[in-house]
PDB file of N, CA and C in Angstrom:
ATOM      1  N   UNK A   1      -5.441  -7.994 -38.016  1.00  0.00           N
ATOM      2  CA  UNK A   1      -4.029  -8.365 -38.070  1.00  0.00           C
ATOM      3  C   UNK A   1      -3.179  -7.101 -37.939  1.00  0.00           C
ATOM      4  N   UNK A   2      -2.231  -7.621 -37.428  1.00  0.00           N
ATOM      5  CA  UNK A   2      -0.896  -5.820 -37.286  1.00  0.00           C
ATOM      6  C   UNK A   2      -0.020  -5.632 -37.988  1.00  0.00           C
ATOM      7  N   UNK A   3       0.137  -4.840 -38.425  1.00  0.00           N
ATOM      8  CA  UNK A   3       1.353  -4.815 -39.133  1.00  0.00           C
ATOM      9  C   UNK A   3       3.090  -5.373 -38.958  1.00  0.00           C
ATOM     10  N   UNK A   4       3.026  -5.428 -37.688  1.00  0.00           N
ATOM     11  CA  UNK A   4       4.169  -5.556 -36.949  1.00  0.00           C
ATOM     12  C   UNK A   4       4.119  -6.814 -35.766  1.00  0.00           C
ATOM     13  N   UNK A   5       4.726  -7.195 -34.946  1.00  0.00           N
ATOM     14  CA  UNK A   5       4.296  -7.688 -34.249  1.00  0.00           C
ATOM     15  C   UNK A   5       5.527  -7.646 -32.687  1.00  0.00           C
ATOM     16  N   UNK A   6       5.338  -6.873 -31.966  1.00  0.00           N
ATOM     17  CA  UNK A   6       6.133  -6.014 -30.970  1.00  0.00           C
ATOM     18  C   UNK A   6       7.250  -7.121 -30.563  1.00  0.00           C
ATOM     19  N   UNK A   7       8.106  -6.683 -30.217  1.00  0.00           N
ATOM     20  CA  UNK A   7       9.476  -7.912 -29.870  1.00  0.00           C
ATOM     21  C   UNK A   7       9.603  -7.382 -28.701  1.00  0.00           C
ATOM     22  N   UNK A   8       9.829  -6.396 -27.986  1.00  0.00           N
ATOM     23  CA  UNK A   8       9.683  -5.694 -26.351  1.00  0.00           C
ATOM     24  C   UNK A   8       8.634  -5.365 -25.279  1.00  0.00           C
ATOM     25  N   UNK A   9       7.667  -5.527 -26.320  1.00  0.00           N
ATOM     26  CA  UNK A   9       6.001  -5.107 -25.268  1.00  0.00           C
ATOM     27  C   UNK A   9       5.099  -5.775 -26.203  1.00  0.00           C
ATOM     28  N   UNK A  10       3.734  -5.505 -25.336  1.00  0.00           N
ATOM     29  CA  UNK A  10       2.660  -6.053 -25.660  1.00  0.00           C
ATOM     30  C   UNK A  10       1.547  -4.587 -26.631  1.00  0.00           C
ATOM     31  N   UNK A  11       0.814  -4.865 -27.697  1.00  0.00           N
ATOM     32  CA  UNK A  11       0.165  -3.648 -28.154  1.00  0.00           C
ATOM     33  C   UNK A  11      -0.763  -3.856 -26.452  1.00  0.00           C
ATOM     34  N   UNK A  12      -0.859  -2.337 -26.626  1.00  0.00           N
ATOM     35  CA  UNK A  12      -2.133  -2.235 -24.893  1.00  0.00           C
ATOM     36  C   UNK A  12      -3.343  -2.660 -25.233  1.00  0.00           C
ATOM     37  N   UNK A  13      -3.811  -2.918 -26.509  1.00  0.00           N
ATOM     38  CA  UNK A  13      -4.667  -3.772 -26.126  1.00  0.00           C
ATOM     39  C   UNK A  13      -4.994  -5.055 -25.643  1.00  0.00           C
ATOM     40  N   UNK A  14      -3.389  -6.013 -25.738  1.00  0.00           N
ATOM     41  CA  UNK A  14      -3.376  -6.937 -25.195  1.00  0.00           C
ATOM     42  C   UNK A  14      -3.171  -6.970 -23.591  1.00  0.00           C
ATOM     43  N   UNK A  15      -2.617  -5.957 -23.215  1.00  0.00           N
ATOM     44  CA  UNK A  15      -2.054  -5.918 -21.824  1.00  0.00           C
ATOM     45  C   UNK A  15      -2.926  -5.962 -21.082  1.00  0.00           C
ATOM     46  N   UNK A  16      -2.443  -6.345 -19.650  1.00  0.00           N
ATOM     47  CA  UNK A  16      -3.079  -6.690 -18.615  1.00  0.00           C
ATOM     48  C   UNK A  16      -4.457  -5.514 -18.252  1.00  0.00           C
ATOM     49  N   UNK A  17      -5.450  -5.918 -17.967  1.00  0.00           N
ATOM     50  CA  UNK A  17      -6.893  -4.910 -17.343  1.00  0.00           C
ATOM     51  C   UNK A  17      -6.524  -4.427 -16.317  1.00  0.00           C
ATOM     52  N   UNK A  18      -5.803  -5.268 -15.454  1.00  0.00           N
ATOM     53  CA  UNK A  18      -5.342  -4.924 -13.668  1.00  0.00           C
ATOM     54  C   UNK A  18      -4.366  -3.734 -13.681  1.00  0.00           C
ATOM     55  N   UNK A  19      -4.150  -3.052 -12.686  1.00  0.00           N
ATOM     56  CA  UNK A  19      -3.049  -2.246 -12.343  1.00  0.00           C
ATOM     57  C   UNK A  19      -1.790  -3.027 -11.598  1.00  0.00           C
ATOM     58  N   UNK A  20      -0.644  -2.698 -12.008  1.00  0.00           N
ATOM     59  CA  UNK A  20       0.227  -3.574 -11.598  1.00  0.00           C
ATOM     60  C   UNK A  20       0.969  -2.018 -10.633  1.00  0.00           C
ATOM     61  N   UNK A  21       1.324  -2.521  -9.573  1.00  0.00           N
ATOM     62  CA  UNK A  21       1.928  -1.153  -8.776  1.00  0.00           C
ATOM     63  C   UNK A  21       3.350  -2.275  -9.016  1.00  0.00           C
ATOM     64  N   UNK A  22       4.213  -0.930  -8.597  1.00  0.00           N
ATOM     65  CA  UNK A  22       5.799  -1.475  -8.222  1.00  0.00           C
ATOM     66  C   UNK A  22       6.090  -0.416  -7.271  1.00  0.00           C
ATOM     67  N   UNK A  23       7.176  -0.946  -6.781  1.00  0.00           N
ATOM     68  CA  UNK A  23       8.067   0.525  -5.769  1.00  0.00           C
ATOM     69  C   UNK A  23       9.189   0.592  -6.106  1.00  0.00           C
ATOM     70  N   UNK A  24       9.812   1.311  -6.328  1.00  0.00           N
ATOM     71  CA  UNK A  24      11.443   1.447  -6.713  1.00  0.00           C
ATOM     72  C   UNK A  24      12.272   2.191  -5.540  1.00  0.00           C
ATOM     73  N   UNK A  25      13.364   2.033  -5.242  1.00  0.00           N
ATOM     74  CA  UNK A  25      14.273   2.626  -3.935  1.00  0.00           C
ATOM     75  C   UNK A  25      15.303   3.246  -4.847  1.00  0.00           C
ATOM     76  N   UNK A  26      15.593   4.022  -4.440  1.00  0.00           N
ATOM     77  CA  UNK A  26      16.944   5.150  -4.916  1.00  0.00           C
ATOM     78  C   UNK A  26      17.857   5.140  -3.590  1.00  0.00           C
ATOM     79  N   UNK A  27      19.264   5.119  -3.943  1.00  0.00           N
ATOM     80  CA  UNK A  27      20.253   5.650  -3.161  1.00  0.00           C
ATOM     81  C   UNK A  27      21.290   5.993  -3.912  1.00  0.00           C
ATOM     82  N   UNK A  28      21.290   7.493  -3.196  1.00  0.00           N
ATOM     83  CA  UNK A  28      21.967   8.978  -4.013  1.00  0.00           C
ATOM     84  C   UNK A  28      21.940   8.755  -5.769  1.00  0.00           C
ATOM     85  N   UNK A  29      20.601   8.740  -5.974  1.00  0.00           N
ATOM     86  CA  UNK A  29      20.359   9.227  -7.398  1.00  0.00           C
ATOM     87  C   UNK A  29      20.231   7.854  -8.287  1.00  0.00           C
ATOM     88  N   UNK A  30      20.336   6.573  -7.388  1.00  0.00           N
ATOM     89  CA  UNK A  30      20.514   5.305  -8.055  1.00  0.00           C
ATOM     90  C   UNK A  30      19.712   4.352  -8.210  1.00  0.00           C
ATOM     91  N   UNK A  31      18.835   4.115  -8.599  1.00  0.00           N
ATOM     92  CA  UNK A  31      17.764   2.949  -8.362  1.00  0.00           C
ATOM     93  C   UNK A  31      18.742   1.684  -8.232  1.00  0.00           C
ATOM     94  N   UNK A  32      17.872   0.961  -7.269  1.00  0.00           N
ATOM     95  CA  UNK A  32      19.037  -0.016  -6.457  1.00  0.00           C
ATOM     96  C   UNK A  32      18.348  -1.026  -6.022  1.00  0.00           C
ATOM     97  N   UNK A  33      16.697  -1.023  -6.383  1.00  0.00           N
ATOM     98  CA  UNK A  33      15.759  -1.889  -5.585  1.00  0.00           C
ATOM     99  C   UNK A  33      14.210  -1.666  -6.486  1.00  0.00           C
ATOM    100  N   UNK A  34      13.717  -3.034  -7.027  1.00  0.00           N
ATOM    101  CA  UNK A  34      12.215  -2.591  -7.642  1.00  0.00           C
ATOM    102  C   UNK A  34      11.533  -3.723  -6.893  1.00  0.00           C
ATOM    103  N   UNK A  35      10.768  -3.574  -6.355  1.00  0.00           N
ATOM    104  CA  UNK A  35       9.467  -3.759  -5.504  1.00  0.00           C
ATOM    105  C   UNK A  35      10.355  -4.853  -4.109  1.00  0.00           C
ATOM    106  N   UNK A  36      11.182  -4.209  -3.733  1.00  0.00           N
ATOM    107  CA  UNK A  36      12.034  -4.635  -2.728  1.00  0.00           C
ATOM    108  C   UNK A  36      13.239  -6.046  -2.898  1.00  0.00           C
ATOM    109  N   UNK A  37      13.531  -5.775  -4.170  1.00  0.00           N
ATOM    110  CA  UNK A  37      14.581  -7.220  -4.578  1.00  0.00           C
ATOM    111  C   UNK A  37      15.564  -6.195  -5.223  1.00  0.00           C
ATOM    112  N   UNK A  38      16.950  -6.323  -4.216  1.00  0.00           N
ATOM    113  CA  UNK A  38      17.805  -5.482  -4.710  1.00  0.00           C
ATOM    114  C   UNK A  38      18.502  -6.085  -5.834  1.00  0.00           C
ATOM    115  N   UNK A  39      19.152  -4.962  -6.781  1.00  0.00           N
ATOM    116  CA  UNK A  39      19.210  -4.844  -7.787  1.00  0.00           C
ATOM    117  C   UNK A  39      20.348  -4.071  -8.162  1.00  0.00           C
ATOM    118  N   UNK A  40      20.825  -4.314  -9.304  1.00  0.00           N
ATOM    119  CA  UNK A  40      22.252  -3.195  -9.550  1.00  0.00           C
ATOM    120  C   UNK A  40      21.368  -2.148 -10.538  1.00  0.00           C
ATOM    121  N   UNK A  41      21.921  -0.950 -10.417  1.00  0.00           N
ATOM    122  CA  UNK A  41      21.733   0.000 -11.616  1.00  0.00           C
ATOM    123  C   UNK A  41      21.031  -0.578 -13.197  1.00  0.00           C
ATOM    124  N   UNK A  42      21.380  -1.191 -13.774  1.00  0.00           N
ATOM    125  CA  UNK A  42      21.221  -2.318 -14.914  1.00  0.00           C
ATOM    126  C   UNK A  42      20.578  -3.005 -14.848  1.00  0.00           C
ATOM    127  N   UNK A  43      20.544  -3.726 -13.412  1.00  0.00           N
ATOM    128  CA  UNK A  43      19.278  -4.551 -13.990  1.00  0.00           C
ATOM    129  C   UNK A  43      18.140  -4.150 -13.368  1.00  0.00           C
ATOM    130  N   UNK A  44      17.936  -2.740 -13.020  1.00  0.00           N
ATOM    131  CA  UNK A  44      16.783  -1.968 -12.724  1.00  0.00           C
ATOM    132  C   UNK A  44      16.345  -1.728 -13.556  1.00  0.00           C
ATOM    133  N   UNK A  45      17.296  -1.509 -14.420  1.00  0.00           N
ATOM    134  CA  UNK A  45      17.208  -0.730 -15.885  1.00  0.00           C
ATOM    135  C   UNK A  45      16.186  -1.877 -16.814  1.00  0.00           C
ATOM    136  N   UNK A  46      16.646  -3.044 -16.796  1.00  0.00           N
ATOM    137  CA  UNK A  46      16.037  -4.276 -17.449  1.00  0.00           C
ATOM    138  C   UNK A  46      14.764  -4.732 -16.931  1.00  0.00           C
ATOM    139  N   UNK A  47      14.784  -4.598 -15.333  1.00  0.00           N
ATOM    140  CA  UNK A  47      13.514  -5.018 -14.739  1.00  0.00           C
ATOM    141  C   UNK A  47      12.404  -4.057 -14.935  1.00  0.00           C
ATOM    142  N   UNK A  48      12.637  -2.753 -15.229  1.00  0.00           N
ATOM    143  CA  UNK A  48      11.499  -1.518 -15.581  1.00  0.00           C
ATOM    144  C   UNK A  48      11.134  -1.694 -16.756  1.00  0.00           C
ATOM    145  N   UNK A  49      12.097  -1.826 -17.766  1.00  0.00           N
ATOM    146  CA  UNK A  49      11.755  -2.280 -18.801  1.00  0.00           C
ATOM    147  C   UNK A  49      10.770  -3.523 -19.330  1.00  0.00           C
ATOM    148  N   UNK A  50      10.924  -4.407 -18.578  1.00  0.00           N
ATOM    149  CA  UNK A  50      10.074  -6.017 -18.365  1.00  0.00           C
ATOM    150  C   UNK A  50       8.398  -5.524 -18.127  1.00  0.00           C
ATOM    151  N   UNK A  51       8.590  -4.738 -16.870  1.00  0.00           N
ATOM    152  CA  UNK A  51       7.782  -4.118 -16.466  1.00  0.00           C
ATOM    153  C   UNK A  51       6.619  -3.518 -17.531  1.00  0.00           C
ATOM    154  N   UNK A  52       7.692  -2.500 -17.756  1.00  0.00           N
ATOM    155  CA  UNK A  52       6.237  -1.661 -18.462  1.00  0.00           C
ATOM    156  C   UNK A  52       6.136  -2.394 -19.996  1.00  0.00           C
ATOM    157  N   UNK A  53       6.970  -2.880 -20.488  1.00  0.00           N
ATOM    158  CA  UNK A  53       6.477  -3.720 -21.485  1.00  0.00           C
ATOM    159  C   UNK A  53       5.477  -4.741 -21.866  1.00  0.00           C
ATOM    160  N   UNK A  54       5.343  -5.533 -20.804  1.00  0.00           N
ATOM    161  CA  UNK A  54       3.960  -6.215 -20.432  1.00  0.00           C
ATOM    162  C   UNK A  54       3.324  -5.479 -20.049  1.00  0.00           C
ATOM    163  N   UNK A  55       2.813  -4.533 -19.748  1.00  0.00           N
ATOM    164  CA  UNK A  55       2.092  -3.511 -19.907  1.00  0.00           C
ATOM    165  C   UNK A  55       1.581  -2.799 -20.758  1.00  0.00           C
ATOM    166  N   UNK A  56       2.641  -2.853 -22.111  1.00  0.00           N
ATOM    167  CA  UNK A  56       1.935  -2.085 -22.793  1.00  0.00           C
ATOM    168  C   UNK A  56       2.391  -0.407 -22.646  1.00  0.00           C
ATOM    169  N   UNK A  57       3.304  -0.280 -22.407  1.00  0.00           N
ATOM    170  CA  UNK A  57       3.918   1.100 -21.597  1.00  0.00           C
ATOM    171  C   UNK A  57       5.459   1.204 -22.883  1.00  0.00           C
ATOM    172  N   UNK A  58       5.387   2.554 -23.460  1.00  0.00           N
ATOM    173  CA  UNK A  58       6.516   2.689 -24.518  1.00  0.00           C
ATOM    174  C   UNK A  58       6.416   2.268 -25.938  1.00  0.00           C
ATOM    175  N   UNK A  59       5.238   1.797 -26.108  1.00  0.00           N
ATOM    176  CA  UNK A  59       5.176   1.295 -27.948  1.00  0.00           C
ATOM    177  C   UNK A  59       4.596   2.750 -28.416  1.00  0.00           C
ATOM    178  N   UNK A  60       5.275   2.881 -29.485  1.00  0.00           N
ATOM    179  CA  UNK A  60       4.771   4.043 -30.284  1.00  0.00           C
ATOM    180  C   UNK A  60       4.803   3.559 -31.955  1.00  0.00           C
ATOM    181  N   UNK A  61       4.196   3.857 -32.814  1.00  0.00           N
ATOM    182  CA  UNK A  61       3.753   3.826 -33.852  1.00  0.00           C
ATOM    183  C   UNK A  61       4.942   4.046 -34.938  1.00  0.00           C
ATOM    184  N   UNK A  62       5.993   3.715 -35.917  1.00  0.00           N
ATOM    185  CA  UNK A  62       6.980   4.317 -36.434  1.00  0.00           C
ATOM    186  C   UNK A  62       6.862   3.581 -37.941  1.00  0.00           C
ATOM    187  N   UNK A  63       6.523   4.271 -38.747  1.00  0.00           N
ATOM    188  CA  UNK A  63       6.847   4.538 -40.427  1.00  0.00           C
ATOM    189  C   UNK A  63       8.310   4.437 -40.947  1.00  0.00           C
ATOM    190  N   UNK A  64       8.942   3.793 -41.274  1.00  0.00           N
ATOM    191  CA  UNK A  64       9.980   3.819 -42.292  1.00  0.00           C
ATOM    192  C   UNK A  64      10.064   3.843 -44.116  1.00  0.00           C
ATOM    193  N   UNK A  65      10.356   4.261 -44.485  1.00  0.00           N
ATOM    194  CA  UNK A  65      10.367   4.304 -46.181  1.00  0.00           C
ATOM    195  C   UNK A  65      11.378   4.672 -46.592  1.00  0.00           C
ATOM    196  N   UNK A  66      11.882   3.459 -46.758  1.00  0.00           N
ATOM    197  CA  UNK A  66      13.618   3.957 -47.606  1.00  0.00           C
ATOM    198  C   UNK A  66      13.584   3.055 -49.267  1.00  0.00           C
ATOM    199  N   UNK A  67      14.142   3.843 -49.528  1.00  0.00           N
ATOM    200  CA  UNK A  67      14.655   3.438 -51.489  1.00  0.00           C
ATOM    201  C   UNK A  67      16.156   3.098 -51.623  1.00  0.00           C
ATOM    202  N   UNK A  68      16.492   2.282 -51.788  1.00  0.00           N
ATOM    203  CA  UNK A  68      17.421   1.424 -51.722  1.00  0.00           C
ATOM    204  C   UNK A  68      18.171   1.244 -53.077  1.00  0.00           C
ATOM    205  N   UNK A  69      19.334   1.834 -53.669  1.00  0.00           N
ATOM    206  CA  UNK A  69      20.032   1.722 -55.347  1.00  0.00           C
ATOM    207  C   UNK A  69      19.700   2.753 -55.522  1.00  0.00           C
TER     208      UNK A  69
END
């Protein structure tokens, strides 16, 4: 059992075995396109995110301990 249970990604051990490729397009400094479905700035931003989250891509481990009164 986990302690937690991820709300944005998957722990990698659940994630996919396969390699998932993508392509991303830039114009002048802008991602504008992920795997050829254009896209605004934002929701590149959201679709990378989708991305590597089912993946398993960005979870890191974090401790909190606060005393409260």
């Amino acid at each position: 059992m986990s302690i937690v249970e991820p709300l944005m990604c998957v722990w990698p051990k659940d994630a996919p075995d396969t390699v998932e490729k993508i392509s991303l397009r830039f114009e002048k400094g802008d991602c504008v396109a992920i795997n050829g479905r254009e896209l605004s700035p934002l929701e590149c931003m959201y679709e990378a995110n989708a991305i590597g989250g089912r993946n398993g891509i960005g979870l890191r481990n974090a401790l909190e301990n606060r005393i409260i009164g």
